[in-house]
Protein backbone atom coordinates (compact mmCIF):
# COMPACT_ATOMS: atom_id res chain seq x y z
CA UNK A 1 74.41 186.10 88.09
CA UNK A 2 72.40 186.87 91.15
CA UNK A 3 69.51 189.02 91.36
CA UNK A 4 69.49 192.67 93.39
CA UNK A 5 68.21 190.34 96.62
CA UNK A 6 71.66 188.19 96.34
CA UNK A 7 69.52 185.48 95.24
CA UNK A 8 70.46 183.29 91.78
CA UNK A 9 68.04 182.55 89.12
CA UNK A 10 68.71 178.92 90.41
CA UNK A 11 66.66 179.66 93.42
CA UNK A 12 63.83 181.27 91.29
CA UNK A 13 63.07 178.01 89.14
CA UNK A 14 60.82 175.71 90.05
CA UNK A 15 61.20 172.14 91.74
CA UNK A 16 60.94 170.22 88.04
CA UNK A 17 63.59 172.54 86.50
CA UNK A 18 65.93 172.84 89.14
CA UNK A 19 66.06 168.93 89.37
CA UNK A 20 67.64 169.18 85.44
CA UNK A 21 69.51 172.61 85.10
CA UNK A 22 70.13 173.18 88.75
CA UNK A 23 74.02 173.66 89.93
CA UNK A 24 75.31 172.95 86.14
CA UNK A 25 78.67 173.59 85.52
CA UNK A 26 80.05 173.25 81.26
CA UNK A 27 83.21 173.01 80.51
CA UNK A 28 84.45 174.90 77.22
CA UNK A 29 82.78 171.65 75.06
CA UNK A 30 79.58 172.80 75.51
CA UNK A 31 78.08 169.17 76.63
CA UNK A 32 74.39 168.80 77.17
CA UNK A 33 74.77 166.65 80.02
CA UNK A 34 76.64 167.02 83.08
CA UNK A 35 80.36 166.01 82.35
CA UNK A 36 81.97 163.35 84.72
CA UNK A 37 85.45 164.25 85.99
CA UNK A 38 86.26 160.87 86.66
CA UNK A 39 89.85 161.88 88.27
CA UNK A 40 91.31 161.96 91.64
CA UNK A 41 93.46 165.15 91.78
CA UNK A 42 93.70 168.61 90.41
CA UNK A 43 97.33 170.97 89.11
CA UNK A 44 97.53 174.07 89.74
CA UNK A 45 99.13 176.96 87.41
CA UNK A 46 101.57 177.75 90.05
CA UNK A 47 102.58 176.54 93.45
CA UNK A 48 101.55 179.91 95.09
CA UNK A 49 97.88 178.79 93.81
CA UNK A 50 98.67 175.41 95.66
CA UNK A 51 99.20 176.97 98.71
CA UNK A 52 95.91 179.96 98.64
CA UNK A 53 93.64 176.89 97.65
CA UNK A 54 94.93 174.65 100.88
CA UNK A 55 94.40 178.02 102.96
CA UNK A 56 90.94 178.39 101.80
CA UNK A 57 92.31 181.79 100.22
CA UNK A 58 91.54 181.13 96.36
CA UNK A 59 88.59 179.04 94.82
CA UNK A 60 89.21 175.94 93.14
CA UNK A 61 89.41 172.25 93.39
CA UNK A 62 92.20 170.34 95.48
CA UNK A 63 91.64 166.64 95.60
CA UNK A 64 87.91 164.34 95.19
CA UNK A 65 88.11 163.30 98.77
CA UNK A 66 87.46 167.12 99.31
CA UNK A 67 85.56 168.27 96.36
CA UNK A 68 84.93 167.42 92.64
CA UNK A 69 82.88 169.28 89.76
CA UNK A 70 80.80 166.46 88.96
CA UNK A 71 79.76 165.89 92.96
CA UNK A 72 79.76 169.58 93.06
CA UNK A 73 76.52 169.82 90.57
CA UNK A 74 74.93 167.20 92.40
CA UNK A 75 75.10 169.13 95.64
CA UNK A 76 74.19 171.54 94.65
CA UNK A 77 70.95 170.46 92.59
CA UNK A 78 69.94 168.23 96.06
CA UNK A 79 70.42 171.81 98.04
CA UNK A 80 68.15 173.41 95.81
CA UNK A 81 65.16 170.89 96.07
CA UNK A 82 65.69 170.72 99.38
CA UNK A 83 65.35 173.89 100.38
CA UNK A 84 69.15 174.03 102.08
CA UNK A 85 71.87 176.18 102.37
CA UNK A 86 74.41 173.20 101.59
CA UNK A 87 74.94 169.84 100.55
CA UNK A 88 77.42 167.45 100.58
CA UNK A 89 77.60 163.82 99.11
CA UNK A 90 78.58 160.94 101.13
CA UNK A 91 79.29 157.02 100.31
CA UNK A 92 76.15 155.63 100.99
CA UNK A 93 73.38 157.03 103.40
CA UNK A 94 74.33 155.12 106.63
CA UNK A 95 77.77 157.49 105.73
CA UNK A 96 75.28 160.63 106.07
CA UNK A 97 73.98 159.57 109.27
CA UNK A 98 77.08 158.89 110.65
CA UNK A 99 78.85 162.16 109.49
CA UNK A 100 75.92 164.27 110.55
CA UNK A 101 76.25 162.70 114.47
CA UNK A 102 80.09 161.69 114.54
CA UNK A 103 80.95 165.49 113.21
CA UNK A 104 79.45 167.46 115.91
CA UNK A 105 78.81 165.24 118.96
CA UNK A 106 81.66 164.55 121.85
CA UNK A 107 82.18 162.63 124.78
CA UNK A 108 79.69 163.15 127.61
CA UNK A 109 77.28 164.14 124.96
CA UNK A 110 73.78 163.00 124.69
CA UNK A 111 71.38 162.29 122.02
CA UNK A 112 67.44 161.64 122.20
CA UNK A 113 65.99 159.46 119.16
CA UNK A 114 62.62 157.81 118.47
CA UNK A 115 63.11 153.91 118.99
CA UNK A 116 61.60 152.85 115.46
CA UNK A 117 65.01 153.39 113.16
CA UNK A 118 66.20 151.28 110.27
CA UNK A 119 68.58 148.74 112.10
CA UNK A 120 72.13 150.38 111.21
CA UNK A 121 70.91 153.73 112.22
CA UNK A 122 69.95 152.13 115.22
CA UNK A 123 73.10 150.26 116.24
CA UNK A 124 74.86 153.91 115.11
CA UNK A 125 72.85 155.76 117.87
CA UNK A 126 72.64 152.48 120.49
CA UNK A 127 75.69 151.09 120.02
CA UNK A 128 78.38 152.75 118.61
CA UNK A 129 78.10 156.46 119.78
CA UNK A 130 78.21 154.72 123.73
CA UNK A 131 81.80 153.46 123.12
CA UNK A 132 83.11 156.74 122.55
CA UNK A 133 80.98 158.30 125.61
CA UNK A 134 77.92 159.32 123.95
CA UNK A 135 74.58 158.86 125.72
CA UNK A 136 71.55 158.25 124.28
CA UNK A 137 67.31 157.70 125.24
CA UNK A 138 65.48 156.04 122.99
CA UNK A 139 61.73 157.26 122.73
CA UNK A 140 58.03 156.36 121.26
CA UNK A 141 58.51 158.83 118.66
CA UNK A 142 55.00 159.34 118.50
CA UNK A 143 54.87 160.96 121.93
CA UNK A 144 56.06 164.60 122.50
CA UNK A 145 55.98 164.72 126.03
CA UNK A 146 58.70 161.48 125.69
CA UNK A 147 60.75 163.98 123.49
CA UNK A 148 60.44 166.30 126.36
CA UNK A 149 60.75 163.96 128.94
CA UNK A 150 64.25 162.58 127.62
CA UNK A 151 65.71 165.76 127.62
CA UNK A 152 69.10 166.59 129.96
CA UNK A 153 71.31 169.17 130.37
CA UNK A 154 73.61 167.92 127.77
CA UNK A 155 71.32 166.71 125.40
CA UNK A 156 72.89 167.63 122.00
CA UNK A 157 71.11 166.21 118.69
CA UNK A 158 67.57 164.65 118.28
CA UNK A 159 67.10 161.98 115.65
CA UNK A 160 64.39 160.68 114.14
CA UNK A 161 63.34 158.80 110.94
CA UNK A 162 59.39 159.90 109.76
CA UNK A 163 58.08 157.62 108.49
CA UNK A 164 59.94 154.95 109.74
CA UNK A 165 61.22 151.98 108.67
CA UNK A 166 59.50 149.69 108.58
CA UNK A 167 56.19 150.41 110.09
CA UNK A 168 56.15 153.67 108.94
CA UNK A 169 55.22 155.51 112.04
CA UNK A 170 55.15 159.70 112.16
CA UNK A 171 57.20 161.65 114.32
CA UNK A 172 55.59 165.17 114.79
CA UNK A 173 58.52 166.93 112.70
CA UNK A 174 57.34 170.57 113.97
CA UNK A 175 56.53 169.72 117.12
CA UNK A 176 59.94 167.75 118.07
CA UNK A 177 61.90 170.92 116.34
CA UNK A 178 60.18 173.38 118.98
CA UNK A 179 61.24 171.22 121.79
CA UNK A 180 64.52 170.83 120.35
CA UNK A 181 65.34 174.70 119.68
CA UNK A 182 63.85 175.24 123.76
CA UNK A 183 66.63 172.63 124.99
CA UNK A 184 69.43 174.22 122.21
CA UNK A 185 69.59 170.60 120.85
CA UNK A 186 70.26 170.19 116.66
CA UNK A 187 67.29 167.98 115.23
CA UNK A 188 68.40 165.69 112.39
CA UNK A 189 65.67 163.97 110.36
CA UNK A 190 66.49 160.90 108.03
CA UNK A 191 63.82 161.52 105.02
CA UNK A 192 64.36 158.50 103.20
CA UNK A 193 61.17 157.31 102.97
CA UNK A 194 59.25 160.49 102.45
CA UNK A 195 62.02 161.65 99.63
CA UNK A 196 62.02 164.91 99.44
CA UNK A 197 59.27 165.29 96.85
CA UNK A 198 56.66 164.35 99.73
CA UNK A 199 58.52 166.04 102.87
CA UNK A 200 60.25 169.29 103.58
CA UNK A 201 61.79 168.41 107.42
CA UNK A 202 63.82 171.73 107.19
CA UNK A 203 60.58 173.83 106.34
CA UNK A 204 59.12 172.18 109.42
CA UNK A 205 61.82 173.50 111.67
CA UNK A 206 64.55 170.25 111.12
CA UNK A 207 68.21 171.39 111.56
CA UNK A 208 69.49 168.59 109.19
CA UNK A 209 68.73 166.36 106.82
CA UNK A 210 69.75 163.00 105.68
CA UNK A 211 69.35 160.86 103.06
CA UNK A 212 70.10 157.21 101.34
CA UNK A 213 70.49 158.29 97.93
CA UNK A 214 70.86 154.70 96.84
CA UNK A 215 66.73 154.84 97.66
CA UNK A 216 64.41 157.12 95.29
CA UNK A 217 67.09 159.37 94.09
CA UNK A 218 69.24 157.10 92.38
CA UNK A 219 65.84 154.71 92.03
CA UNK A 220 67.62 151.98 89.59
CA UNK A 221 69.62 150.21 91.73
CA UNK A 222 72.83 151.29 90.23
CA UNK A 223 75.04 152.80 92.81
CA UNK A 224 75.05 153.93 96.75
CA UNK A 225 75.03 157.34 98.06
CA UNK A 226 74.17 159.38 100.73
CA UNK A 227 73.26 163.24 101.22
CA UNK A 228 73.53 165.47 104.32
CA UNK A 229 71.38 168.88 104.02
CA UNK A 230 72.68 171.56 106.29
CA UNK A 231 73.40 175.23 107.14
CA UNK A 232 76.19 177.06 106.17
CA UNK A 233 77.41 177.62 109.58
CA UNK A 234 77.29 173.84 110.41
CA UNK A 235 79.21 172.59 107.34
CA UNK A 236 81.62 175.40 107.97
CA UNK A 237 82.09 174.86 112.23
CA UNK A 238 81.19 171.01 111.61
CA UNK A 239 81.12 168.83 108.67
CA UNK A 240 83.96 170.18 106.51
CA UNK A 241 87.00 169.07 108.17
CA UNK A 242 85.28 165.81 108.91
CA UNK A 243 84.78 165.21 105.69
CA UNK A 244 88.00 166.20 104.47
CA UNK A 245 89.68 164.24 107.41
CA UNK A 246 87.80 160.86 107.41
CA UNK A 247 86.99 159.89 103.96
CA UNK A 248 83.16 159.37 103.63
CA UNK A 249 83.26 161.16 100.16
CA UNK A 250 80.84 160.08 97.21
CA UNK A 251 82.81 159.22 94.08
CA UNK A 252 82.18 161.35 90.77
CA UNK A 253 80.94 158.55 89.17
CA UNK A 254 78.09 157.58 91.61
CA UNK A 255 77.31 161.72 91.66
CA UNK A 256 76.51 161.47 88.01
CA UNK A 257 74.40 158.36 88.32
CA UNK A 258 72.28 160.26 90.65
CA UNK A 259 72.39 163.64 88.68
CA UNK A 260 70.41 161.69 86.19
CA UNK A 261 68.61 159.95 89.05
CA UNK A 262 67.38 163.75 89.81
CA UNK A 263 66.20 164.52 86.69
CA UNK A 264 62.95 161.99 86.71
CA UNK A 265 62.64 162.09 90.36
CA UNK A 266 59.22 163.83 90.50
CA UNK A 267 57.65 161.33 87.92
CA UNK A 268 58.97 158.19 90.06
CA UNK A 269 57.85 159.49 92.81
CA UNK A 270 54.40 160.73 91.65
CA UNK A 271 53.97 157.73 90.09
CA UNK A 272 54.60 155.34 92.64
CA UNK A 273 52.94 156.96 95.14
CA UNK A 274 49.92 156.80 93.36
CA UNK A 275 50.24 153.18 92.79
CA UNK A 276 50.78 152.46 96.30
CA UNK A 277 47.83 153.98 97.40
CA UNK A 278 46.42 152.19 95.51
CA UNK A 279 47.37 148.84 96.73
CA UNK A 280 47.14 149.80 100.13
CA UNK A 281 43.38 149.96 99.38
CA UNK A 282 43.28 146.53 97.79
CA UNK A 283 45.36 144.92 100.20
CA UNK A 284 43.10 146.33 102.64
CA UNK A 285 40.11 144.46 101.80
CA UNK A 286 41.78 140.97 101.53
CA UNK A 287 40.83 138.31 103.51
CA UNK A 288 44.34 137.21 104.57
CA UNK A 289 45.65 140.46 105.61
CA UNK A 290 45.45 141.05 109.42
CA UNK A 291 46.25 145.04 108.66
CA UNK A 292 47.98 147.52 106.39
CA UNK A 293 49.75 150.58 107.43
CA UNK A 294 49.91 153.44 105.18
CA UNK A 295 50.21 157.26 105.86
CA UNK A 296 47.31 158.46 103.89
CA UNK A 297 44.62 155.87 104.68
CA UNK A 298 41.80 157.14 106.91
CA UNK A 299 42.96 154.16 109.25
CA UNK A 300 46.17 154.63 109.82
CA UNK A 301 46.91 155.94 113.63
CA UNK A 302 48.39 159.02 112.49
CA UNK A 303 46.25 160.01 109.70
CA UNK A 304 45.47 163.78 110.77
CA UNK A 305 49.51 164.09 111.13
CA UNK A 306 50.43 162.56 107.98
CA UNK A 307 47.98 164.48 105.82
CA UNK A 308 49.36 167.64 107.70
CA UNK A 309 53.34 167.24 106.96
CA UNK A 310 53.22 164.85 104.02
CA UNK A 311 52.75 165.71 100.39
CA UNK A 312 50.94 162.07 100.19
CA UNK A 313 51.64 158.35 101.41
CA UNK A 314 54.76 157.79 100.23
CA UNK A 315 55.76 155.10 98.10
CA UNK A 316 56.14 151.81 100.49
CA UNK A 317 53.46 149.92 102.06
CA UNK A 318 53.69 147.81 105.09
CA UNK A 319 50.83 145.15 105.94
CA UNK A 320 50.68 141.93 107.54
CA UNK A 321 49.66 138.79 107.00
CA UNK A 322 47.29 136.81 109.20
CA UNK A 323 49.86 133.76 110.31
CA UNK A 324 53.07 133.88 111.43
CA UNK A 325 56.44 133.68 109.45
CA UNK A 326 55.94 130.78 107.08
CA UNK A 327 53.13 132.39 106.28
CA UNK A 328 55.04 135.76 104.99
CA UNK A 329 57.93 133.64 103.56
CA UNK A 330 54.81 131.69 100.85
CA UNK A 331 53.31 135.02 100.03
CA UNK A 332 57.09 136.26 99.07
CA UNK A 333 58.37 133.21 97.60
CA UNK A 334 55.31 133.23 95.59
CA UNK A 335 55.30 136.55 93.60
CA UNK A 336 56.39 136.68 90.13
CA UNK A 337 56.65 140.17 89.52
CA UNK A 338 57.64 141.58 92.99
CA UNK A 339 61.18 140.67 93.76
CA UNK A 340 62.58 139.87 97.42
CA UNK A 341 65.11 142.22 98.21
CA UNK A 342 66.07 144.81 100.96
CA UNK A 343 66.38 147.87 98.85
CA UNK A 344 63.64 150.27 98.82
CA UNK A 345 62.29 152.91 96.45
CA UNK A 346 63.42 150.97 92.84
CA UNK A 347 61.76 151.38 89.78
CA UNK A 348 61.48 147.70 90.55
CA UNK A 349 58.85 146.80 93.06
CA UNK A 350 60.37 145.17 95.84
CA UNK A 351 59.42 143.18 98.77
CA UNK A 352 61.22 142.60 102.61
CA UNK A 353 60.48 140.68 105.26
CA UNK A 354 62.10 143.11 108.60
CA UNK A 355 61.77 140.38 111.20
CA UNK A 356 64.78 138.25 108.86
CA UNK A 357 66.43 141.17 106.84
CA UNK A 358 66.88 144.72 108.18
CA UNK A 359 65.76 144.13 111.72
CA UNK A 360 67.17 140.82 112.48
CA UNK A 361 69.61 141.42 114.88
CA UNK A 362 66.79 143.05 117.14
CA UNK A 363 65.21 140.09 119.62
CA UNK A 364 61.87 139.36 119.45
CA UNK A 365 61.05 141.48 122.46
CA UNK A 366 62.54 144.97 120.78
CA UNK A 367 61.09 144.51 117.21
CA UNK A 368 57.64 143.66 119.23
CA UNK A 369 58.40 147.00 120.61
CA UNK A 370 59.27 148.28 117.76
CA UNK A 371 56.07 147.19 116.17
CA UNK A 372 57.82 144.82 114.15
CA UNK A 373 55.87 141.18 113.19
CA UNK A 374 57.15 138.02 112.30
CA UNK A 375 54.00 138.33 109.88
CA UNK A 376 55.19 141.92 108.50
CA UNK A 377 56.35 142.43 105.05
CA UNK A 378 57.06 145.64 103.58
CA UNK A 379 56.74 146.51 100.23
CA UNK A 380 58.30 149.43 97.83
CA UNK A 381 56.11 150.09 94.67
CA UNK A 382 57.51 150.59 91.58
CA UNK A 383 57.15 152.09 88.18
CA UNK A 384 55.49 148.91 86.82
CA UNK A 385 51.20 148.80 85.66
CA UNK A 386 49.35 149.08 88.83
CA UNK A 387 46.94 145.98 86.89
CA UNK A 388 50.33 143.52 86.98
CA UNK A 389 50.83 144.45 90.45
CA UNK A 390 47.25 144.09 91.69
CA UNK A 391 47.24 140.59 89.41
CA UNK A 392 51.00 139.47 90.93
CA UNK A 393 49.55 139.93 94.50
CA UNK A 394 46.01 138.32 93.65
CA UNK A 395 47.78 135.34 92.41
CA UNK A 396 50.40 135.36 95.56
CA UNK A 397 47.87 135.08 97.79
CA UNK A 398 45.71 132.76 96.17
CA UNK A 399 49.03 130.59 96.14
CA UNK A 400 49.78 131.05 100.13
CA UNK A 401 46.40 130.49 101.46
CA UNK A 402 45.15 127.40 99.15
């Protein structure tokens, strides 16, 4: 029941309890946890309720593809941390940012991003949206007047991951969404890294947001998933008939792996945040590190900006190694406790090289622009004692430079 302001108690609870009663929906059983309505269609009483559900004219559910209870709850309970009007589950996160651009732009469009972008999200915007005759500028992210600069009369959507993968760099969220809302452009953030537990991009003036929930949210590696965070007006003028039409729906089983993925979010998080601070530090003041990039270090370039729109560091830490590839590779190959893999934000901890995995299709002369090492590894903390971690690396390094 909403209160006298329209508003439902939902909205009234904090972060901690919305993440485990928010968007709930029993059936007549009573269950404790969320149900799973592991199905594909719905019947209806009558054919007359058929045809008012397919005209929008009577609530209900028609087919998964469009809706489902169980992906319902976990819309819902995203919209609510978030801070958004709506929700709506996708496949995996590249399906988010892909749905979020593909749903509103058109030929002879144009789209400004910032040139640091996970490597799919960057063939998406580089690539792809070109062959169907979208334009696009890529930009130092870090740089407002190059925001400004990029800007033409059919400029459409902005896009911009903060921080970036995998160097982590800071786009002024605030500042782009001013110059965005001057040139009538929609500003979609990808907030993967920050999670929403660090970063609010629609409190700072972002349009839309997007998410991998296969990262922190689900943070087991169990499934994929992807969230997009928008208004009411833009799911309804937008996103709802390309969802329906296309197919990049989240299945009701994956939507109850990350309803329970909600639930602890705010521990992970806190948790491994705190650790990787931590290591940052320690890694810091090694001999064979040639430097380490982290949001809330005093050294990081944009320090004063990250302390200003961030919660704290987030949970990854990028640093690299003074040598050259082979050097990375011993350091990796030698951990015991730290596993090689691409993922990111596992209760695992979890270490990439970008130069071989994520970035490789980039030449040499775009991930140098980029930022992007042959000596840079990246590494996602996890839920694991800070003391094995610190003692995993020690021993790592010990190994690689003997």
């Amino acid at each position: 029941m909403a209160d006298d302001r329209g508003n439902s108690p939902e909205e009234s609870w904090a972060q901690a309890t919305a993440l485990v009663h928010g968007g709930t929906l029993r059936s007549p059983y009573g269950e404790t946890s969320e149900a799973l309505y592991l199905n594909s269609g719905f019947v209806y009483e009558t054919a007359r309720d058929a045809e008012l559900r397919f005209k929008g004219e009577q609530d209900g559910y028609i087919y998964t593809r469009y809706s489902n209870p169980t992906l319902s709850m976990f819309e819902r309970r995203v919209a609510l941390l978030e801070g958004a009007e709506e929700a709506r589950g996708t496949a995996c996160g590249m399906a988010a940012v892909t749905a979020a651009l593909f749903c509103y732009l058109k030929t002879g469009d144009h789209v400004v991003a910032s040139q640091v972008l996970f490597g799919s999200c960057r063939y998406v915007i580089e690539e792809l949206l070109p062959r169907f005759g979208v334009s696009c500028t890529l930009v130092d992210g870090r740089d407002l007047n190059a925001w400004r600069g990029a800007v033409r009369p059919n400029t459409r959507v902005f896009f911009c991951e903060t921080p970036a993968n995998p160097t982590l760099e800071l786009v002024d969220l605030a500042g782009v969404a001013a110059i965005a809302k001057d040139c009538g452009a929609l500003f979609i953030v990808d907030n993967v890294f920050a999670t929403p537990m660090l970063q609010k991009p629609l409190a700072l003036g972002a349009d839309i947001v997007v998410y991998s929930a296969t990262k922190h949210i689900d943070g087991q590696g169990r499934c994929l998933g992807g969230v997009i965070l928008c208004s009411t007006e833009f799911l309804k003028d937008y996103l709802k008939v390309y969802m329906r039409q296309t197919g990049p729906c989240m299945s009701p089983f994956n939507a109850w792996v990350l309803l329970k993925g909600l639930e602890t979010l705010p521990l992970r998080v806190e948790r491994m945040t705190s650790t990787a601070a931590t290591l940052a530090d320690l890694l810091a003041e090694r001999s064979g590190i040639e430097s380490v990039l982290y949001p809330w270090r005093s050294d990081f370039p944009q320090y004063e900006l990250a302390r200003r729109q961030m919660k704290a560091g987030s949970t990854l830490v990028t640093f690299s190694v003074k040598g050259d590839k082979e050097t990375a590779f011993r350091v990796m190959d030698a951990l015991k406790i730290i596993k090689i893999s691409n993922n990111l934000g596992d209760a695992k901890s979890l270490i990439a090289h970008p130069a071989t995995t994520t970035h490789q299709r980039f030449t040499p002369e775009v991930r140098a622009a980029m930022g992007i090492g042959d000596n840079m590894l990246r590494l996602s903390v996890g839920l694991e004692d800070p003391a094995d971690l610190i003692g995993d690396l020690d021993q790592a390094f010990r190994s690689a430079f003997a």
